[in-house]
C-alpha atoms as a PDB file:
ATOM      1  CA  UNK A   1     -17.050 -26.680  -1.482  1.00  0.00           C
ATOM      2  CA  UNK A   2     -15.547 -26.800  -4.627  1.00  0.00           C
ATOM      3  CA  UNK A   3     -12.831 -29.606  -5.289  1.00  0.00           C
ATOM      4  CA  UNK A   4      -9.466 -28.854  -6.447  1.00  0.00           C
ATOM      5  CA  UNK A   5      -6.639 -31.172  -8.074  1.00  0.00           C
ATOM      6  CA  UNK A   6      -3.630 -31.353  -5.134  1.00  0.00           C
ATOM      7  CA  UNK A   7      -5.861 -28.503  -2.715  1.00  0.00           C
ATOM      8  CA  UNK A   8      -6.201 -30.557   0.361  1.00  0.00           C
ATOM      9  CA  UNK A   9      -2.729 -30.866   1.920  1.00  0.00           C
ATOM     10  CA  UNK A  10      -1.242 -27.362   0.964  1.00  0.00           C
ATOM     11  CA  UNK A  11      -0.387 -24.373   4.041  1.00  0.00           C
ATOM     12  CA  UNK A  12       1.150 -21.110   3.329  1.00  0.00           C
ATOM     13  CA  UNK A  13       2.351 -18.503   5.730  1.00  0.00           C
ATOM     14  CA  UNK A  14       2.155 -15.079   4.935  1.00  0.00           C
ATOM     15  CA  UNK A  15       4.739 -12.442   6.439  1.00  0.00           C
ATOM     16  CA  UNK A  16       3.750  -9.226   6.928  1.00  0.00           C
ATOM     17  CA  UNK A  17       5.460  -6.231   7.827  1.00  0.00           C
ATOM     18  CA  UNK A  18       2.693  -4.919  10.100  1.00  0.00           C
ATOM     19  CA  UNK A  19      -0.790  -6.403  10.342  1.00  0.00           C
ATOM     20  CA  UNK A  20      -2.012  -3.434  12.323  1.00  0.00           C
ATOM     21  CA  UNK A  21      -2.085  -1.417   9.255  1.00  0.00           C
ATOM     22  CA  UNK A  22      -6.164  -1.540   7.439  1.00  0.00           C
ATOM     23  CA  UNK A  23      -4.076  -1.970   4.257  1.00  0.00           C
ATOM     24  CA  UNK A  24      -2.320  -5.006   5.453  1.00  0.00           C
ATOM     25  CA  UNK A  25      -5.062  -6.556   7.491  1.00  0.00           C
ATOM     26  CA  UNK A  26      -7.392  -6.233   3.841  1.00  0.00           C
ATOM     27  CA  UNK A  27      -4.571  -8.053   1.731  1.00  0.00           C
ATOM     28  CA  UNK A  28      -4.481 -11.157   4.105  1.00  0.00           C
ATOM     29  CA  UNK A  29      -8.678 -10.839   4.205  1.00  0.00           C
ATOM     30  CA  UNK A  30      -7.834 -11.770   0.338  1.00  0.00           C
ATOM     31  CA  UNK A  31      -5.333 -14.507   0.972  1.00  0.00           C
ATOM     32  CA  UNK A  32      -7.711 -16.195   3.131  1.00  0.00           C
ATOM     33  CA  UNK A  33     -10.740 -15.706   1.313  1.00  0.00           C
ATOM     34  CA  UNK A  34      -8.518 -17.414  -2.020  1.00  0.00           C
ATOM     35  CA  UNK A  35      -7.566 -20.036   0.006  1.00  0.00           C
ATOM     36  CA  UNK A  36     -10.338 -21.177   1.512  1.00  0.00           C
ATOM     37  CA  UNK A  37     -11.959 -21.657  -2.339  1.00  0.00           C
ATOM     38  CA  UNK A  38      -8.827 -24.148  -2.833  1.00  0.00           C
ATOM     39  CA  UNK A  39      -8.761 -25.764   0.970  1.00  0.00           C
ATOM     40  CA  UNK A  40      -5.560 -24.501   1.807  1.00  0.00           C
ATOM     41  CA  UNK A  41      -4.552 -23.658   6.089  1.00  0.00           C
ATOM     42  CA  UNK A  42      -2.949 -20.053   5.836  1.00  0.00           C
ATOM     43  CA  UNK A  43      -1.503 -18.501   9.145  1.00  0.00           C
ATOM     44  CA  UNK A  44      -0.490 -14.920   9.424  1.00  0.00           C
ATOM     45  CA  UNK A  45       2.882 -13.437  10.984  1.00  0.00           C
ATOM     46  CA  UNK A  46       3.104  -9.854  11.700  1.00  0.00           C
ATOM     47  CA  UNK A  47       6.589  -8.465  11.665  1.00  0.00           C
ATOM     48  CA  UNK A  48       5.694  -5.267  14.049  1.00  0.00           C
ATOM     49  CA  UNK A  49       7.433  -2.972  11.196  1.00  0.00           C
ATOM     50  CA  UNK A  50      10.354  -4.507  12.587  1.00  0.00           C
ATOM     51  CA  UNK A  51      13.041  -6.051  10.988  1.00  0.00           C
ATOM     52  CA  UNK A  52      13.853  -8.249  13.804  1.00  0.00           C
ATOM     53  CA  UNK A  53      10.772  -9.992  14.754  1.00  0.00           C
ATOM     54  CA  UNK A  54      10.726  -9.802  10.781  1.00  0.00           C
ATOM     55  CA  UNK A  55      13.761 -12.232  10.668  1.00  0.00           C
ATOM     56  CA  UNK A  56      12.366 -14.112  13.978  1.00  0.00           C
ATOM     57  CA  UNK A  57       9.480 -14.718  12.100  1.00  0.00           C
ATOM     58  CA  UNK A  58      11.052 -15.976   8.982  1.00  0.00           C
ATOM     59  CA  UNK A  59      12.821 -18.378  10.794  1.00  0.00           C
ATOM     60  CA  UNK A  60       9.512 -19.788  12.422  1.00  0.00           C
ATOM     61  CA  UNK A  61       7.807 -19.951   9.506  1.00  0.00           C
ATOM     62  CA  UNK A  62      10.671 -22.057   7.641  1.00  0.00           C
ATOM     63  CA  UNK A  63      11.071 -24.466  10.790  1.00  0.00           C
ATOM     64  CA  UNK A  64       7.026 -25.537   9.673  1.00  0.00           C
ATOM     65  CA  UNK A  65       7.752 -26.654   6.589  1.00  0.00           C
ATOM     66  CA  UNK A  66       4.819 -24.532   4.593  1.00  0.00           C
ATOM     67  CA  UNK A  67       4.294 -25.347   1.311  1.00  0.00           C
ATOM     68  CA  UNK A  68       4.682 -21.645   0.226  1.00  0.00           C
ATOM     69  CA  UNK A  69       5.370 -18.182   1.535  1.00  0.00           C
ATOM     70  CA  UNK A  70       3.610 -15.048   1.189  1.00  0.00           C
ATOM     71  CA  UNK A  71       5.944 -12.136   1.922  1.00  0.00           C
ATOM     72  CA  UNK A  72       4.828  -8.916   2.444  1.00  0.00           C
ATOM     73  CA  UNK A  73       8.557  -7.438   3.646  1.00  0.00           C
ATOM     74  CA  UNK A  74       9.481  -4.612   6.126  1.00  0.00           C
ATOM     75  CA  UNK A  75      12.082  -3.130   3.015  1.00  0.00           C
ATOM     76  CA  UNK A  76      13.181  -4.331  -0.293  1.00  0.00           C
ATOM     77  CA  UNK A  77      16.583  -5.190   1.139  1.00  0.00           C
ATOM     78  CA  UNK A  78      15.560  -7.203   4.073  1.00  0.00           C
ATOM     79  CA  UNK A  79      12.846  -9.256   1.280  1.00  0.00           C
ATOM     80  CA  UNK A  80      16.543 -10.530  -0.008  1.00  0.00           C
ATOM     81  CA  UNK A  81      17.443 -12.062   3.433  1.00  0.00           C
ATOM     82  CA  UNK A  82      13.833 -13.585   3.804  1.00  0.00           C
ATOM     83  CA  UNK A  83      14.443 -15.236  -0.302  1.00  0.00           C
ATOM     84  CA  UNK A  84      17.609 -16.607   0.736  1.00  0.00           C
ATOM     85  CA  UNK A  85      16.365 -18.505   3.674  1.00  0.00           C
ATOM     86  CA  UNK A  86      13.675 -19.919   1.749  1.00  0.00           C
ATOM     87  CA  UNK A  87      15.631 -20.911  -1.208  1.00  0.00           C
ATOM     88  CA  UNK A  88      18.134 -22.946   0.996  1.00  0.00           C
ATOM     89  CA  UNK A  89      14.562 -24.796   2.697  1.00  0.00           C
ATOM     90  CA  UNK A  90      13.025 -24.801  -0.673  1.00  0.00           C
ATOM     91  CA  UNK A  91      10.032 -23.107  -0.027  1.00  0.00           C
ATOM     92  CA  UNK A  92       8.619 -20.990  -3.166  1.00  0.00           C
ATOM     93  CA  UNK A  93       7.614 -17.395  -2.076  1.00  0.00           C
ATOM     94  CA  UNK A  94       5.501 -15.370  -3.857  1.00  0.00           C
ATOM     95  CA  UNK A  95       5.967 -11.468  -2.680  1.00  0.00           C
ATOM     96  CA  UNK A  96       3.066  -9.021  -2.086  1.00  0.00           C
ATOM     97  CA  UNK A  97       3.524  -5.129  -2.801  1.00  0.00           C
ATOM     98  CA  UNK A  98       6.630  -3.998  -1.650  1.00  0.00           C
ATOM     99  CA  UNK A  99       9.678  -5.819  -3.860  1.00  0.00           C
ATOM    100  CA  UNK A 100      13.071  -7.220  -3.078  1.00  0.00           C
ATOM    101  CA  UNK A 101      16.528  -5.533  -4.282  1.00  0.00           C
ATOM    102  CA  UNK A 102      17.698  -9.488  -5.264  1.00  0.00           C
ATOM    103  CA  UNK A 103      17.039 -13.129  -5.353  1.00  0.00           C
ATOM    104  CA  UNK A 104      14.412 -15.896  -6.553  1.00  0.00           C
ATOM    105  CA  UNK A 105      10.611 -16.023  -6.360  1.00  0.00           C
ATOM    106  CA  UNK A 106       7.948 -17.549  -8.316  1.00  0.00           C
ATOM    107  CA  UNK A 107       6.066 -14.327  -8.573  1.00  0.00           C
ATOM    108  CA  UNK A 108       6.106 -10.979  -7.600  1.00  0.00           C
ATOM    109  CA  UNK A 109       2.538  -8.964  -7.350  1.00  0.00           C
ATOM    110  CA  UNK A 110       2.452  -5.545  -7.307  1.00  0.00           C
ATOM    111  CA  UNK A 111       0.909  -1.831  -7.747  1.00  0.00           C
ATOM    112  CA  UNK A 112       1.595   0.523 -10.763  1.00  0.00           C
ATOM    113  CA  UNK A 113       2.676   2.644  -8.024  1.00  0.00           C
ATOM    114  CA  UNK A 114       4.390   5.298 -10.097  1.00  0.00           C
ATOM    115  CA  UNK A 115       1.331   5.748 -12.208  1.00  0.00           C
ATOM    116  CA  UNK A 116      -0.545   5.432  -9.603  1.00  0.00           C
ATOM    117  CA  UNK A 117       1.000   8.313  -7.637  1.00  0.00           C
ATOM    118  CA  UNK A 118       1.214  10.707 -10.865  1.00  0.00           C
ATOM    119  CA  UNK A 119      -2.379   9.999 -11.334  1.00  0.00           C
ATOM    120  CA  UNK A 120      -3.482  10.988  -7.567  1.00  0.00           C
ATOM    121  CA  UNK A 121      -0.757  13.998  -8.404  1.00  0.00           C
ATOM    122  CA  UNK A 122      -2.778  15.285 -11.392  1.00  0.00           C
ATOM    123  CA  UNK A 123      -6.041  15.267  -9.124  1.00  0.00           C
ATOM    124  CA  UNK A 124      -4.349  17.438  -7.110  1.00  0.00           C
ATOM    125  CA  UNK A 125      -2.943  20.224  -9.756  1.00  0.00           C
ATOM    126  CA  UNK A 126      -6.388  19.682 -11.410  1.00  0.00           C
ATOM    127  CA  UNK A 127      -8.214  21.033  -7.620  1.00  0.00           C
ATOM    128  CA  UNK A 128      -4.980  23.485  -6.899  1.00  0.00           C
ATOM    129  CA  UNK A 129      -5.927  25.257 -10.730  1.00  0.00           C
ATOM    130  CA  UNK A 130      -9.878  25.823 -10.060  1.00  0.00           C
ATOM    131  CA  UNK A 131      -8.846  26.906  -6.273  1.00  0.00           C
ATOM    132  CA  UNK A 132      -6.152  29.342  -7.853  1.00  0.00           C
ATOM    133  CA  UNK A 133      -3.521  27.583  -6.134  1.00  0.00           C
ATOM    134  CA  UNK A 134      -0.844  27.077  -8.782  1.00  0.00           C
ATOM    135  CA  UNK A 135       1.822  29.156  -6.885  1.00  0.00           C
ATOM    136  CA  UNK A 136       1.553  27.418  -3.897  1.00  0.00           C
ATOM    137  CA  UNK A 137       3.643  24.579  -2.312  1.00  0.00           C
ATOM    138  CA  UNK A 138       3.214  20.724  -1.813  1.00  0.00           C
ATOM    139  CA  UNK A 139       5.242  18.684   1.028  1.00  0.00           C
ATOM    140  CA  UNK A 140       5.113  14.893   1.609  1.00  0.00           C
ATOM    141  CA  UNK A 141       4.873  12.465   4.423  1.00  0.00           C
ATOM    142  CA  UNK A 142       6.552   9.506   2.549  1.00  0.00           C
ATOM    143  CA  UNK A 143       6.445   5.670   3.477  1.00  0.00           C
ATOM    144  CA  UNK A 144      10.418   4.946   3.521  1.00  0.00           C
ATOM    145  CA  UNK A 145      12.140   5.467   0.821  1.00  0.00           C
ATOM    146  CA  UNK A 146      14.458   2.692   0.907  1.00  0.00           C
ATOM    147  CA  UNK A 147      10.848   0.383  -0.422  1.00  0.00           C
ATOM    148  CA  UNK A 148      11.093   0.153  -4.112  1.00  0.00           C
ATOM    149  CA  UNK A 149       7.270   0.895  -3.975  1.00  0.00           C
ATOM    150  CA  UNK A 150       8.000   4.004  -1.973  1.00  0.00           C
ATOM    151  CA  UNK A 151      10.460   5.600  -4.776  1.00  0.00           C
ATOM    152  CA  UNK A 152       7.800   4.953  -7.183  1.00  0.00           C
ATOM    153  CA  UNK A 153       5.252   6.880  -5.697  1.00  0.00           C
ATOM    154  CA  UNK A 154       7.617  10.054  -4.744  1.00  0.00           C
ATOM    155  CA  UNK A 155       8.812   9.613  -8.586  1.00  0.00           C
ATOM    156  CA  UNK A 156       5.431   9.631 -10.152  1.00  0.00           C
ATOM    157  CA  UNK A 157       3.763  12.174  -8.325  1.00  0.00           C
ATOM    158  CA  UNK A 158       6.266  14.608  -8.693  1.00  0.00           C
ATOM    159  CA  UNK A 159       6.432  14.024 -12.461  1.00  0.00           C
ATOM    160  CA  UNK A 160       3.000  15.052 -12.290  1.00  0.00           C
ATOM    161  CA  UNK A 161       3.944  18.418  -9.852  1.00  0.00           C
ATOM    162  CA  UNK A 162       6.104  19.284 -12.341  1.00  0.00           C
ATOM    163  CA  UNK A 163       4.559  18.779 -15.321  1.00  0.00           C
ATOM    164  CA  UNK A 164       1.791  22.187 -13.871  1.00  0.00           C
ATOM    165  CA  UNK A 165       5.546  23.713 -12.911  1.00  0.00           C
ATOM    166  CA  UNK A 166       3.869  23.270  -8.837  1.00  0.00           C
ATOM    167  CA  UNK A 167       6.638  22.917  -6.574  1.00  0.00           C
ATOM    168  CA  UNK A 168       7.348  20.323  -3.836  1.00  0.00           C
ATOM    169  CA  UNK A 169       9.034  21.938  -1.003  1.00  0.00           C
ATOM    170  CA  UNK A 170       9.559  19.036   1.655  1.00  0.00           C
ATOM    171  CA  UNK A 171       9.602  15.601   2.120  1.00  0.00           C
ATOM    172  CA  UNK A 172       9.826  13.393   5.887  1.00  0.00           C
ATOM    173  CA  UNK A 173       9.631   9.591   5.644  1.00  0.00           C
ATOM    174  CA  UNK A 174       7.636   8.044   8.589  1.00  0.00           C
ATOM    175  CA  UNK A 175       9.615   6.036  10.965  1.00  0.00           C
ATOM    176  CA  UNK A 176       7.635   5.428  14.007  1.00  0.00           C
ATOM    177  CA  UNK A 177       4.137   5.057  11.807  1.00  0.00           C
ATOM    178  CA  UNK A 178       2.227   6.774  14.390  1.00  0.00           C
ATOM    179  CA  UNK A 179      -0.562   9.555  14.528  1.00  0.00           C
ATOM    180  CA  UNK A 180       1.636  11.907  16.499  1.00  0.00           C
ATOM    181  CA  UNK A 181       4.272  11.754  13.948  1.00  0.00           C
ATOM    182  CA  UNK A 182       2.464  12.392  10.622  1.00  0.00           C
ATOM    183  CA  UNK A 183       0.276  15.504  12.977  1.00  0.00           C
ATOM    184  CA  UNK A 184       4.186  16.732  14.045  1.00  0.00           C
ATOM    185  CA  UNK A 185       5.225  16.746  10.406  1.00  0.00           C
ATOM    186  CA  UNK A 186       2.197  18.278   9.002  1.00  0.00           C
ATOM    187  CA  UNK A 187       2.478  21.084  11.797  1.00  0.00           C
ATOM    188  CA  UNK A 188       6.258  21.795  10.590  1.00  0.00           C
ATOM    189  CA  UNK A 189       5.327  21.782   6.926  1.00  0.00           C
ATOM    190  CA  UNK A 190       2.619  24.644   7.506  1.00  0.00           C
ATOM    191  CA  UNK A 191       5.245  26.677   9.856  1.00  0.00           C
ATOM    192  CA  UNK A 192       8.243  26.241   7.775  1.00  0.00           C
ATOM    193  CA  UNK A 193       6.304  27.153   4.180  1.00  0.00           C
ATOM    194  CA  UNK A 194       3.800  29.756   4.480  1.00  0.00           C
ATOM    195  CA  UNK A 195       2.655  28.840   0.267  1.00  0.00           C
ATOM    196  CA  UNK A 196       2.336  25.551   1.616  1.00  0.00           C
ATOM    197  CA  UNK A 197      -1.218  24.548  -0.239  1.00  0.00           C
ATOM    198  CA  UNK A 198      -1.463  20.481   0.130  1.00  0.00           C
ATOM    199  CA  UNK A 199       0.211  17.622   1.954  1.00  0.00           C
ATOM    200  CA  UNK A 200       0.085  14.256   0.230  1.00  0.00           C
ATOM    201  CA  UNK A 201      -0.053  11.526   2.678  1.00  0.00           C
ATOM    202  CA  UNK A 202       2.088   8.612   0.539  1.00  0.00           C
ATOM    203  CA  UNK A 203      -0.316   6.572   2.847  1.00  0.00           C
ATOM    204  CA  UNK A 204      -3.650   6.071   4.759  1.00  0.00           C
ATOM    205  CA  UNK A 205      -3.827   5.092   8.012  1.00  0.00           C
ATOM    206  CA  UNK A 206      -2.589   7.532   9.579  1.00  0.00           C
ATOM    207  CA  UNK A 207      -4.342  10.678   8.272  1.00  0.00           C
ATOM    208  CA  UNK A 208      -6.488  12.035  11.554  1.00  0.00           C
ATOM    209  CA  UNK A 209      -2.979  13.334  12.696  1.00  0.00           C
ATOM    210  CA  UNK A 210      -2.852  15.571   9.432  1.00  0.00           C
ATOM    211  CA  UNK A 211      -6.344  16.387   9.500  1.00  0.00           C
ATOM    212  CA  UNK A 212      -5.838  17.981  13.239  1.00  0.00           C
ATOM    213  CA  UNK A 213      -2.621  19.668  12.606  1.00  0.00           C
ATOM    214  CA  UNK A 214      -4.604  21.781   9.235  1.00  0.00           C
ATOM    215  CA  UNK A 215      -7.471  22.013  11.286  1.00  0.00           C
ATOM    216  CA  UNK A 216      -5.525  23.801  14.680  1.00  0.00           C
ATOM    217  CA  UNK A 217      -3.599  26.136  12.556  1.00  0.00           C
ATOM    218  CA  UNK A 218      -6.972  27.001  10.852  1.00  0.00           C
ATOM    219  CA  UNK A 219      -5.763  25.972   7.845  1.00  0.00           C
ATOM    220  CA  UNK A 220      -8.875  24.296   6.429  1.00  0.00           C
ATOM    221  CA  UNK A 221      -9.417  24.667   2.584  1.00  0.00           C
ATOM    222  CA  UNK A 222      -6.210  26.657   2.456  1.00  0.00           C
ATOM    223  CA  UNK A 223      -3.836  23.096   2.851  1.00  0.00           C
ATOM    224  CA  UNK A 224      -5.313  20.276   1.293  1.00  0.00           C
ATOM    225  CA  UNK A 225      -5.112  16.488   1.428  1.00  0.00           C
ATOM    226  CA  UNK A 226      -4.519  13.881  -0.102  1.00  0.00           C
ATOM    227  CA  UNK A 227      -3.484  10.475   0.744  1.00  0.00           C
ATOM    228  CA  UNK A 228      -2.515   6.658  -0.947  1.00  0.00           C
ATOM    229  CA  UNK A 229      -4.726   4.210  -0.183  1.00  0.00           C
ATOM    230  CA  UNK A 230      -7.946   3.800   2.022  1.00  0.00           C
ATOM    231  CA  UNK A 231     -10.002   3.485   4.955  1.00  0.00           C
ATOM    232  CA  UNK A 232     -13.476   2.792   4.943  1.00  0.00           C
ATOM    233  CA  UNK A 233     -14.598   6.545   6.232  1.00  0.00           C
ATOM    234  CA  UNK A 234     -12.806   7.770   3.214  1.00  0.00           C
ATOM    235  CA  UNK A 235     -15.488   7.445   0.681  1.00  0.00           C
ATOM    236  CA  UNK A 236     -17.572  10.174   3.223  1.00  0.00           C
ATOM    237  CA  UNK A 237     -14.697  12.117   3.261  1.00  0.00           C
ATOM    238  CA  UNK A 238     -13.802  12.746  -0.575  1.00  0.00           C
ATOM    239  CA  UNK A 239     -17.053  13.301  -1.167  1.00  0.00           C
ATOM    240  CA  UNK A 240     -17.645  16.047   1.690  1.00  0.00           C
ATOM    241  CA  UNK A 241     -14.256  17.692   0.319  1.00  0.00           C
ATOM    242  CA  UNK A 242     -12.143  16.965   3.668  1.00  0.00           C
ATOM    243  CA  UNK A 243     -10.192  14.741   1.145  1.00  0.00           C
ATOM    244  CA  UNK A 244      -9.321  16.187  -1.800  1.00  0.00           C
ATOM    245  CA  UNK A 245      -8.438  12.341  -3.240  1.00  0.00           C
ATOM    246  CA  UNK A 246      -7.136   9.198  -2.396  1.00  0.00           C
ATOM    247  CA  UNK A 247      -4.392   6.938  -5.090  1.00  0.00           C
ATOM    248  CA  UNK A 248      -6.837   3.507  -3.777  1.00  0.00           C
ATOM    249  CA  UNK A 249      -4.430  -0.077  -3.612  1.00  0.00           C
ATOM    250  CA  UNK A 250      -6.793  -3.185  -4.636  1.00  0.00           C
ATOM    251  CA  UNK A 251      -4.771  -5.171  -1.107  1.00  0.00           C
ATOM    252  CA  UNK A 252      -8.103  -7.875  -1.200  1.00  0.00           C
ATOM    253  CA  UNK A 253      -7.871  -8.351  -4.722  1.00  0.00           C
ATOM    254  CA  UNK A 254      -3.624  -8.558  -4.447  1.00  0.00           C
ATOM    255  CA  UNK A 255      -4.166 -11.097  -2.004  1.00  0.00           C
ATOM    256  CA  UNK A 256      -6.031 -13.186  -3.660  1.00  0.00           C
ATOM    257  CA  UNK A 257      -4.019 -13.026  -6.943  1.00  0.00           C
ATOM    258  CA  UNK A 258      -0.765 -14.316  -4.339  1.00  0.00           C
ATOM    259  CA  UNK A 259      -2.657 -17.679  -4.086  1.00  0.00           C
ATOM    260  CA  UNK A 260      -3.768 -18.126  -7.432  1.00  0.00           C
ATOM    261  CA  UNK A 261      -0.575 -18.592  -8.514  1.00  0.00           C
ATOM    262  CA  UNK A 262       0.328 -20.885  -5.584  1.00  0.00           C
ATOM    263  CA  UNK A 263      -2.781 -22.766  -7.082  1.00  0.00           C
ATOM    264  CA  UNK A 264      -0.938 -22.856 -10.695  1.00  0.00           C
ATOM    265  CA  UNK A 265       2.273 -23.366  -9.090  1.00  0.00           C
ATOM    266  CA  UNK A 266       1.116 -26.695  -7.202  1.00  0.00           C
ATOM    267  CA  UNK A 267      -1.050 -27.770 -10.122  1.00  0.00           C
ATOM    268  CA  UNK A 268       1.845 -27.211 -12.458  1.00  0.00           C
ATOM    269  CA  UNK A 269       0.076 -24.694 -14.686  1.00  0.00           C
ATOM    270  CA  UNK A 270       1.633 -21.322 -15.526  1.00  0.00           C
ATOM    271  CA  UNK A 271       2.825 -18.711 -13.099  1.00  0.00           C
ATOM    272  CA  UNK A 272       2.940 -14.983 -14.277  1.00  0.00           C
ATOM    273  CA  UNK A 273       6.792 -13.971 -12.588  1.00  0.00           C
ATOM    274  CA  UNK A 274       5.140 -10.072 -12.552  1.00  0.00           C
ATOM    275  CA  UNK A 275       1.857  -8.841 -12.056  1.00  0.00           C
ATOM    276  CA  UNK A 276       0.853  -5.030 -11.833  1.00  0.00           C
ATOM    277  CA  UNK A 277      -2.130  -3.745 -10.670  1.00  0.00           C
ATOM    278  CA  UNK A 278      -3.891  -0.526 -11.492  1.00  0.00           C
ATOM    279  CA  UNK A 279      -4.374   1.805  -8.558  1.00  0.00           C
ATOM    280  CA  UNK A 280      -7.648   4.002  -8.683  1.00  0.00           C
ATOM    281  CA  UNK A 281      -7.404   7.635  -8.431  1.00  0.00           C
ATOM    282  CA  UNK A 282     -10.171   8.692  -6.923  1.00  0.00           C
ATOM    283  CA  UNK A 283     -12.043  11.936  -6.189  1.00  0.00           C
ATOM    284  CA  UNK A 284     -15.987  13.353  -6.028  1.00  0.00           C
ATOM    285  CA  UNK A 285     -15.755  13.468  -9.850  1.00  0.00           C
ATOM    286  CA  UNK A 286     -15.662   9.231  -9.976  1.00  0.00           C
ATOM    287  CA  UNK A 287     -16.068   7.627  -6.617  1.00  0.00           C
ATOM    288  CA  UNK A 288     -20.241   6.966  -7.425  1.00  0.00           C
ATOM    289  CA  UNK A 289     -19.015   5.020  -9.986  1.00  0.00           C
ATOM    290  CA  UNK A 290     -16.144   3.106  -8.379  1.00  0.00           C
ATOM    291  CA  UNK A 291     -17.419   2.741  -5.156  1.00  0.00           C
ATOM    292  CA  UNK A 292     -18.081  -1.181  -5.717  1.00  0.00           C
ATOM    293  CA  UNK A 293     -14.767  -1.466  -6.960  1.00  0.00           C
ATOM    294  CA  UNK A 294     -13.337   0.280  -4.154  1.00  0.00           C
ATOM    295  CA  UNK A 295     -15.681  -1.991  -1.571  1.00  0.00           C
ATOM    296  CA  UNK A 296     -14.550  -4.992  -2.546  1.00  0.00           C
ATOM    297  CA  UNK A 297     -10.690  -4.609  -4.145  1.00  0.00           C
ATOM    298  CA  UNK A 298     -10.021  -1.865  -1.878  1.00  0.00           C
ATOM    299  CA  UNK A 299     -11.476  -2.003   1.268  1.00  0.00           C
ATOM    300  CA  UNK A 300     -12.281  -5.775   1.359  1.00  0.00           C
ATOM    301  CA  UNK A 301     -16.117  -5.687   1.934  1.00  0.00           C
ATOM    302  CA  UNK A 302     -17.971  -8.610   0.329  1.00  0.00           C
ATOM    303  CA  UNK A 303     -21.159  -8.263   0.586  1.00  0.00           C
END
């Protein structure tokens, strides 16, 4: 293994709002994968999407003395609360994806998650023009939109809606993450808006549960969908049409960026305060060509 100046003694703990979730469980595959280049212990703590266990956690995580945190937070305002523990133990914190409203942190890595989203959002006016579509509806499942990262992707794909003059009827933010929920407010979107012609899924995980609800009202081909981010049967299902596109996160790469600048930080070289990285809009017309992009950066496959 390769030796590192100061590598030997360092831990970090990485908080994060939900493990469950492919998206999270690919971002720590990163951390650890980093880490283990530099020698460094990393344990995980999964929040539950709960604020609570979220704070519980924090807590635990301070009383070991890490050398860093990793913070992956349930909202943007509850990231403050976790900063402000840390500060007063003096433990840095870098934060992964979703931001904080306020306080101090060596670096925050992110997604362009606006352009991102308008990207994804001009896939789907470019498929809604060739099907003819242009008068019909969109409606959103949306991550919360308290999440600064959540605001950004409303914001950017409906700059792209309206830029065709395609309307967006509808938005529900999920709240109990489940299957159920995401089929229950597909099913009310079709109901409420007969023009209804897409649902964009402002994430991944959960998109069997829109898939059915199209599918029973024998909707197929005349709602489409879309989604952010990615699971691994996704790259059979954009190119067999059931997906009309996916806006694809780089979580392993993320992860890995989080301890690079842990590694600068504790070698006292320089630490970038903001890093962005591009999301991939994908569709059939490019996922050949990004698909060992998307392996790796995306769905955390090495080899």
């Amino acid at each position: 293994m390769t030796s590192y100046v100061n590598a030997s003694e360092k831990k970090l703990i990485y908080i994060v709002s939900d493990i469950r979730i492919p998206f999270w469980e690919i971002m720590s595959k990163g951390i650890k994968s980093k880490s283990s280049n530099y020698d460094y212990d990393v344990e995980v703590y999964s929040s539950s999407n709960s604020a609570k266990i979220e704070l519980e956690n924090t807590l635990k995580a301070i009383r070991s003395k890490p050398d860093g945190l990793i913070i992956s937070p349930t909202n943007s305002s509850a990231c403050v609360t976790i900063l402000k523990f840390a500060k007063e133990a003096n433990i840095p914190v870098v934060i992964l994806d979703i931001g904080t409203d306020s306080g101090e942190y060596l670096s925050y890595i992110s997604s362009d998650n606006k352009t991102g989203a308008y990207n994804i959002g001009k896939v789907l006016v470019k498929k809604m023009q060739k099907l003819g579509y242009e008068d019909g509806s969109v409606a959103i499942v949306a991550v919360p939109q308290k999440r600064i990262n959540g605001q950004e992707r409303t914001r950017g794909f409906l700059k792209a809606l309206s830029e065709a003059k395609i309307k967006s009827v509808d938005l529900k933010q999920q709240i109990t993450w489940t299957q159920a929920e995401t089929y229950i407010y597909t099913k009310e979107f079709i109901k409420k808006y007969p023009n209804l012609r897409a649902v964009w899924l402002q994430g991944s995980d959960r998109y069997q549960g829109a898939l059915d609800a199209i599918n029973e009202l024998d909707k197929k081909g005349e709602v489409l969908l879309l989604t952010f981010d990615a699971e691994p049967e996704f790259i059979e299902l954009i190119q067999d049409d059931i997906l009309v596109g996916s806006a694809m996160q780089q979580p392993y790469l993320m992860g890995q960026k989080a301890v690079e600048q842990f590694y600068n930080y504790f070698n006292k070289k320089e630490i970038i305060k903001n890093i962005q990285m591009p999301i991939l809009a994908i569709s059939k017309d490019n996922i050949k060509e990004k698909l060992p992009l998307i392996k790796r950066n995306v769905l955390g496959i090495e080899k």
